[in-house]
Protein backbone atom coordinates (compact mmCIF):
# COMPACT_ATOMS: atom_id res chain seq x y z
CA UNK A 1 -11.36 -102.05 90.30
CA UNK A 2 -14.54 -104.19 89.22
CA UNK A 3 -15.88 -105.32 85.79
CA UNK A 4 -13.96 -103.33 83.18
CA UNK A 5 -12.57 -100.49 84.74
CA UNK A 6 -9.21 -102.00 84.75
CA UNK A 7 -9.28 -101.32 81.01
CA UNK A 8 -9.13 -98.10 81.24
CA UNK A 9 -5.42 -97.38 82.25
CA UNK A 10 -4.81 -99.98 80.18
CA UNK A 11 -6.13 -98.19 77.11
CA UNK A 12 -4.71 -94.93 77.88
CA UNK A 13 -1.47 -96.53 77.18
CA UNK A 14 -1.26 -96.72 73.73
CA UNK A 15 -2.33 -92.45 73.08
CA UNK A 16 0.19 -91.72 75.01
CA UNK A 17 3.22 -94.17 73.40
CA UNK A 18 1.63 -92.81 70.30
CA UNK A 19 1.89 -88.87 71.28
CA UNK A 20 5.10 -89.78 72.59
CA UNK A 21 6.40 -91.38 69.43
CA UNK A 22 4.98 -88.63 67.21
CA UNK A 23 6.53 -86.41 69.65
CA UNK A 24 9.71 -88.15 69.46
CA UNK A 25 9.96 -88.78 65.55
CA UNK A 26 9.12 -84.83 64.87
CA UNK A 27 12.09 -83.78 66.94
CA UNK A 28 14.55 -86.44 65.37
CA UNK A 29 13.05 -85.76 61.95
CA UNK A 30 14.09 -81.81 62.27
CA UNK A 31 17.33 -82.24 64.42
CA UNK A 32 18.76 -84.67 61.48
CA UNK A 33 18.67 -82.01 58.40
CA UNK A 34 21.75 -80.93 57.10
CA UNK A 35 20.78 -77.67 55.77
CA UNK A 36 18.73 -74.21 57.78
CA UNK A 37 16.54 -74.73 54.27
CA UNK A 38 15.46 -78.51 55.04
CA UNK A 39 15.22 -77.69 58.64
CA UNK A 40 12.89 -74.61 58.08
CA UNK A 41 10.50 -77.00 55.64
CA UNK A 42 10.87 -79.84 58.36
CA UNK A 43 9.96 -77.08 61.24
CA UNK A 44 6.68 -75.84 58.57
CA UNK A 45 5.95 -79.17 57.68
CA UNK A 46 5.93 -81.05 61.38
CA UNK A 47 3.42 -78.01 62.55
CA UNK A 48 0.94 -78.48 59.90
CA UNK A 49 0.90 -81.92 60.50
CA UNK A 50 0.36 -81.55 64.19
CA UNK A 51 -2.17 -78.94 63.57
CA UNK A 52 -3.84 -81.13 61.17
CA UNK A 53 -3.57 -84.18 63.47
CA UNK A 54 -5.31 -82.12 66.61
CA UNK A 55 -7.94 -80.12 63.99
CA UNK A 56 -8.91 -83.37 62.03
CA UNK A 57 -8.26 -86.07 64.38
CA UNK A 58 -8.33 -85.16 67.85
CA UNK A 59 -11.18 -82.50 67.89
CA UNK A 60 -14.05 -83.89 66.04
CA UNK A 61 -13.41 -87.75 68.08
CA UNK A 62 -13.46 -85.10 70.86
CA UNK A 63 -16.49 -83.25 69.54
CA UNK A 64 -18.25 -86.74 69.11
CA UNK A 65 -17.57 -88.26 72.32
CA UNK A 66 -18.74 -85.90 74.28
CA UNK A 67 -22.35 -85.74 71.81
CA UNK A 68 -22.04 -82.47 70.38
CA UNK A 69 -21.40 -83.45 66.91
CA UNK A 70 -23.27 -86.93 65.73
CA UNK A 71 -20.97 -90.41 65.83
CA UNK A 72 -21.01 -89.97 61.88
CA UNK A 73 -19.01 -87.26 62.18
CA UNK A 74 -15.51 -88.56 62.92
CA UNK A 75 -15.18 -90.41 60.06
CA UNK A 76 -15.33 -87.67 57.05
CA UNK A 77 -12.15 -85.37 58.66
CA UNK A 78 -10.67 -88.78 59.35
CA UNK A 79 -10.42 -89.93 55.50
CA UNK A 80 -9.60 -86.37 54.84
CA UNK A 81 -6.26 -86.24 57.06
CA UNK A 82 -5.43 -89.90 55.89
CA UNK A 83 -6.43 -88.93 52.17
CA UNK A 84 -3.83 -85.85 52.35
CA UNK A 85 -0.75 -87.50 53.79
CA UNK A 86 0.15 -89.73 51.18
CA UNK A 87 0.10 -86.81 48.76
CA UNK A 88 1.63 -84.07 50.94
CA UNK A 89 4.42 -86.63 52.55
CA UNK A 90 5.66 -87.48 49.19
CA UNK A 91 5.85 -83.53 48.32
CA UNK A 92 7.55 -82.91 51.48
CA UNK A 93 10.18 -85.75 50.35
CA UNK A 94 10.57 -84.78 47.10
CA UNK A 95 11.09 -81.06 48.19
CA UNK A 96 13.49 -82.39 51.32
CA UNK A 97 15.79 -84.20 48.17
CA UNK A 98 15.64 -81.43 46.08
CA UNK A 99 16.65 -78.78 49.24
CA UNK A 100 19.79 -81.33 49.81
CA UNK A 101 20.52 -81.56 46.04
CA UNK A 102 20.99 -77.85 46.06
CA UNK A 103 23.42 -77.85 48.88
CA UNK A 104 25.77 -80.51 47.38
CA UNK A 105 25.41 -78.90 44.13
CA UNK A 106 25.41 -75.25 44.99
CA UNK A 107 22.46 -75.07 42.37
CA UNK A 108 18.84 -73.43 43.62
CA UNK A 109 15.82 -75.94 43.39
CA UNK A 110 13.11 -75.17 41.40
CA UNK A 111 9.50 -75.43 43.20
């Protein structure tokens, strides 16, 4: 390989460690609940954020490298999905505590 086309394995690296942690995380994050309840919000929760990730990441840095959409265009889903997950990850935890309340208590969560 000449000039920089060494780089380029090189920076297909870190995607894939990062797909494979994601991947890794969303399995260990549903195979660790202790209730059918927390594991069917963990299964709902991990595909909307994969679905998200792919619809508001992936497609439009997609969509701009390969010139269909302008370069501007990445950067509005971008602050959208990173906008969202601070909000919707602390729901998620809050609803996750008050799923395994309910099972040590016997009581029904409201929300």
């Amino acid at each position: 390989m000449n000039g920089p086309d060494w780089l380029i394995p090189v920076i297909a690296i870190g995607p894939i460690i990062g797909l494979a942690g994601g991947i890794y995380g969303t399995y260990r994050s549903i195979t660790r609940t202790t209730s059918p309840a927390e594991r069917s919000l963990m299964v709902r929760f991990s595909i909307g954020l994969w679905l998200a990730l792919i619809l508001l990441l992936g497609l439009p840095l997609v969509l701009v490298l390969t010139h269909v959409l302008p370069d501007w265009m990445r950067w509005p889903p971008f602050f959208i999905f990173f906008g969202l997950l601070g909000p919707v990850g602390k729901w998620v935890t809050t609803r996750q505590t008050a799923i395994r309340a309910e099972a040590e208590s016997g009581e029904r969560p409201e929300g």
